[in-house]
N, C-alpha and C. Protein backbone atom coordinates (compact mmCIF):
# COMPACT_ATOMS: atom_id res chain seq x y z
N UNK A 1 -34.08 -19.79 24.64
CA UNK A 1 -32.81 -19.69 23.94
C UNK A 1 -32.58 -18.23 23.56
N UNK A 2 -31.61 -18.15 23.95
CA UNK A 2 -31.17 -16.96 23.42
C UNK A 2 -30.41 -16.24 22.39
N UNK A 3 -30.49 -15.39 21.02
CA UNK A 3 -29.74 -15.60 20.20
C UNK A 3 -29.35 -14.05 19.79
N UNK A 4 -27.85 -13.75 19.22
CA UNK A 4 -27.34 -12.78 18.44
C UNK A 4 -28.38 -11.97 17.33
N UNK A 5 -29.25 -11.04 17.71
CA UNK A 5 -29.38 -10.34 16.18
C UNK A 5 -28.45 -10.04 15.73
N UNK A 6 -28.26 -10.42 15.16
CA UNK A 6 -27.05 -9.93 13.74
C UNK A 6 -27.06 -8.60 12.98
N UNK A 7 -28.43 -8.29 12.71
CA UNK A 7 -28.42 -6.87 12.03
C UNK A 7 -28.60 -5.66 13.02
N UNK A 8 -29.34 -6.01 14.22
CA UNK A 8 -29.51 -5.28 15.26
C UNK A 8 -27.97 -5.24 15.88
N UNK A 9 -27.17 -5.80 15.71
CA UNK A 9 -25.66 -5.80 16.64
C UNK A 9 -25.32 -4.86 15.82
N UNK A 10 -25.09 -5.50 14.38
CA UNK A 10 -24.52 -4.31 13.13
C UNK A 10 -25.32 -3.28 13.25
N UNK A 11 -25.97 -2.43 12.64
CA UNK A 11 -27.06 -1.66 13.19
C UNK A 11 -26.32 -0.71 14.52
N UNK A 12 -25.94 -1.14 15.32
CA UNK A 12 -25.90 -0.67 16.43
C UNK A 12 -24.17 -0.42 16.84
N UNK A 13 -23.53 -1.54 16.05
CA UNK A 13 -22.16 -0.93 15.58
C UNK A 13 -21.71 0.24 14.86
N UNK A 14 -22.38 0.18 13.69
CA UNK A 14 -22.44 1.58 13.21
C UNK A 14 -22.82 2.94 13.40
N UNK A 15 -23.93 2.74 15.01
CA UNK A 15 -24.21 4.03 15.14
C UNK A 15 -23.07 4.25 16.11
N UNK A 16 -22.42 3.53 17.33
CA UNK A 16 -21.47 3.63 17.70
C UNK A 16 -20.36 4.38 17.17
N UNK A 17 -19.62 3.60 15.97
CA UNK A 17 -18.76 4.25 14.90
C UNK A 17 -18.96 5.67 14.52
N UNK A 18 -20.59 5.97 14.18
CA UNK A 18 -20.38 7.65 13.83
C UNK A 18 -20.61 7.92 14.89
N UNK A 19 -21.06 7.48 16.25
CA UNK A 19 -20.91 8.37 16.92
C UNK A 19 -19.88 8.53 17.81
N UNK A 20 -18.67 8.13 17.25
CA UNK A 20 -17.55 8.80 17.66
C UNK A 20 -16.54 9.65 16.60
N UNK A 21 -17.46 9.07 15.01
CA UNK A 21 -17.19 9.92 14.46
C UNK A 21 -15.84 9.31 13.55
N UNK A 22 -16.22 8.30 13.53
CA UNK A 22 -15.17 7.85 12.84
C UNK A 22 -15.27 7.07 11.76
N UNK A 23 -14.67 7.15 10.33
CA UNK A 23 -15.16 6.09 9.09
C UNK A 23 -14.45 5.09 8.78
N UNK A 24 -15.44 4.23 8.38
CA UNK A 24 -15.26 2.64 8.02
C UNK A 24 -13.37 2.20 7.78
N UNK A 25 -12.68 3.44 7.22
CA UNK A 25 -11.15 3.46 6.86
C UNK A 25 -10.59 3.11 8.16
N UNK A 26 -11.01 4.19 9.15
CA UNK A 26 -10.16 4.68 10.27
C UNK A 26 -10.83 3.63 11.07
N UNK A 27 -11.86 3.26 11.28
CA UNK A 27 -11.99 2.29 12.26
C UNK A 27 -11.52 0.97 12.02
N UNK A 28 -11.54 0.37 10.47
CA UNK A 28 -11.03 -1.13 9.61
C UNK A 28 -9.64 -0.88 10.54
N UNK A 29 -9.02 0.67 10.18
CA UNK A 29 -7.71 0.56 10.39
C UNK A 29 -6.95 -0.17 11.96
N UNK A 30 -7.85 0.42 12.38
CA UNK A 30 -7.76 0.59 14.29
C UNK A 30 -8.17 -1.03 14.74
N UNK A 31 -9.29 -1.58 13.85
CA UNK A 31 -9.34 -3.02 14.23
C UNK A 31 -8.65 -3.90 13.56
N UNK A 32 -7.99 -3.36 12.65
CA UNK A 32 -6.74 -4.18 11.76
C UNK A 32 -7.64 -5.15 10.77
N UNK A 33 -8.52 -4.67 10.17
CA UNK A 33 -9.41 -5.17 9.12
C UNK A 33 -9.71 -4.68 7.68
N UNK A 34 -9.97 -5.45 6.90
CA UNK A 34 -10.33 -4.62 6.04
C UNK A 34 -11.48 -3.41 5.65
N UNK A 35 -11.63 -2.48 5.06
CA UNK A 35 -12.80 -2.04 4.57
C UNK A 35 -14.34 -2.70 4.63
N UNK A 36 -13.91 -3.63 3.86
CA UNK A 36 -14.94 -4.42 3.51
C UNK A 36 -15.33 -5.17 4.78
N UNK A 37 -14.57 -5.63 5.37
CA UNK A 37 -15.17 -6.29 6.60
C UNK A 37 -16.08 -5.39 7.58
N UNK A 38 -15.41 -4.37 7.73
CA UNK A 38 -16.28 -3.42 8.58
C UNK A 38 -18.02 -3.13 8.46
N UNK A 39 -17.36 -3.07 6.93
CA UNK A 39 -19.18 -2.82 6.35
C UNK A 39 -19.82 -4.56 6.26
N UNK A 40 -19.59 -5.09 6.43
CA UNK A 40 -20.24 -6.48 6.71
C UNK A 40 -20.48 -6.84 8.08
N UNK A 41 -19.60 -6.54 9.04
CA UNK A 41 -19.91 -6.17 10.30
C UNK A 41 -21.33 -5.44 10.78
N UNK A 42 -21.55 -4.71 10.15
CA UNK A 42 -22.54 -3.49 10.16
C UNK A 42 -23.70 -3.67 9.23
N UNK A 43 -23.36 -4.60 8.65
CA UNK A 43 -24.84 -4.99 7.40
C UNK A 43 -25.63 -6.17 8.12
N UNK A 44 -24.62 -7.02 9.25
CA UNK A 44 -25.08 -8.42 10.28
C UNK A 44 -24.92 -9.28 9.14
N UNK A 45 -24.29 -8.89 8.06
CA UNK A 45 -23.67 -10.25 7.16
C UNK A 45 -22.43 -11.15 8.29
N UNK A 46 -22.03 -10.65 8.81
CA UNK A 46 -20.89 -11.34 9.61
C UNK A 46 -20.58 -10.87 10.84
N UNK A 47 -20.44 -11.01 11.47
CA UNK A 47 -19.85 -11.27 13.69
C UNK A 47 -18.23 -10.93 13.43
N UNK A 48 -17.86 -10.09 13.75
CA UNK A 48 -16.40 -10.45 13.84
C UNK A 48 -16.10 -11.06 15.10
N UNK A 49 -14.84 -11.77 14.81
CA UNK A 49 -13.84 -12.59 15.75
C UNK A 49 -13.91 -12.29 16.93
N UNK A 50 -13.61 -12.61 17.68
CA UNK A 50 -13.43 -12.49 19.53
C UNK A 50 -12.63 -11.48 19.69
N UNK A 51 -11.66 -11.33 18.92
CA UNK A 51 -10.33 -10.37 19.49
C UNK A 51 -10.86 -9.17 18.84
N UNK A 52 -11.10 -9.37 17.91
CA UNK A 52 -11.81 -7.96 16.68
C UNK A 52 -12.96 -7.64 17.64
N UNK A 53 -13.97 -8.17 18.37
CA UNK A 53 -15.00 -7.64 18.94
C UNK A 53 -14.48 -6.61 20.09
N UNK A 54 -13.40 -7.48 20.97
CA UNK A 54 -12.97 -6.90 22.27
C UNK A 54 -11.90 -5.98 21.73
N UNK A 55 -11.65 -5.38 20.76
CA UNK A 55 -10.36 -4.31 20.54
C UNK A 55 -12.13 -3.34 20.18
N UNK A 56 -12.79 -3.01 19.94
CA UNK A 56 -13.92 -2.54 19.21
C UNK A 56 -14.52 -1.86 20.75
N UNK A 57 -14.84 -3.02 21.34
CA UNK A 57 -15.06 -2.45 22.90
C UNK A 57 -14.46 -1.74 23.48
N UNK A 58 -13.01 -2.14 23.49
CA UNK A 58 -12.14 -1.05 23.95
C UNK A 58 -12.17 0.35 23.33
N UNK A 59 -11.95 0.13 22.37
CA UNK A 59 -12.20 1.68 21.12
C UNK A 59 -13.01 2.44 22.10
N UNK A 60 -14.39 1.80 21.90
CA UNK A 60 -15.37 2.24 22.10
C UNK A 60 -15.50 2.58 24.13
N UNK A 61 -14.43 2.26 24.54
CA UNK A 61 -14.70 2.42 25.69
C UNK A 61 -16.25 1.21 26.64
N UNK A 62 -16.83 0.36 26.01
CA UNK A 62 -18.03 -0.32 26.21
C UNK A 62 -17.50 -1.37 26.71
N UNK A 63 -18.51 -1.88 27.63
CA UNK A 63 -18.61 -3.15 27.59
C UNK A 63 -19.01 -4.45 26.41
N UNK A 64 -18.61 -5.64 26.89
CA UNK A 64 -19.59 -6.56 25.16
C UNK A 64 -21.24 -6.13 24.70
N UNK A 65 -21.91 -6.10 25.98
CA UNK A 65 -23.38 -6.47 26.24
C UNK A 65 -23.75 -4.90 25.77
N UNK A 66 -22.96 -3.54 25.75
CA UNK A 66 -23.62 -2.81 25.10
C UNK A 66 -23.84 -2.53 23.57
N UNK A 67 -22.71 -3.75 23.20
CA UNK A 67 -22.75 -3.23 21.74
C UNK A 67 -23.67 -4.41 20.82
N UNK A 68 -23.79 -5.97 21.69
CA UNK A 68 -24.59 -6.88 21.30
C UNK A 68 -26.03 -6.51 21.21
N UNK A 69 -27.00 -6.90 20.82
CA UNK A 69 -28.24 -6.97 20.76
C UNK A 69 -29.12 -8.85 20.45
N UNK A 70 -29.56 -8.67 21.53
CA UNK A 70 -30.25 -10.04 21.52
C UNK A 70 -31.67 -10.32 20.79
N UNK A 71 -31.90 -11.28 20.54
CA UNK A 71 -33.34 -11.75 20.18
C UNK A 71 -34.05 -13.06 20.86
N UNK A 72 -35.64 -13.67 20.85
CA UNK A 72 -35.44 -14.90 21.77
C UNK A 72 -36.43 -14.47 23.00
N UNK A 73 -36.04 -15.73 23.39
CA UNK A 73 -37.47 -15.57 24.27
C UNK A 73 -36.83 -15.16 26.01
């Protein structure tokens, strides 16, 4: 089975984010979210939505599978 790390996804969202250099404001803004969501995104308190993931990819120029991180056997 295969499963979502959650903190390793977040974790790995956020290095994304600075490394384009952009803060939690400007990116909430760009994914049409709040503040707060962003940083919960990034803590693996929460997954955002399908559409919120794939506007994030796009941002980011990525595919899904680079910004996921798996766990599992």
């Amino acid at each position: 089975m295969i499963i979502i790390d959650r903190k390793a996804t977040g974790k790995n969202m956020r290095e994304y984010r600075r490394a384009y250099d952009c803060t939690v404001k400007e990116l909430a803004n760009i994914l049409d979210v709040e503040p707060f969501t962003v940083y919960a995104y990034e803590s693996g308190r929460k997954m955002p939505s399908l559409d919120v993931f794939i506007n994030m990819c796009h941002y980011y120029g990525r595919e899904w599978n680079d910004l996921i991180i798996y766990k599992g056997d």
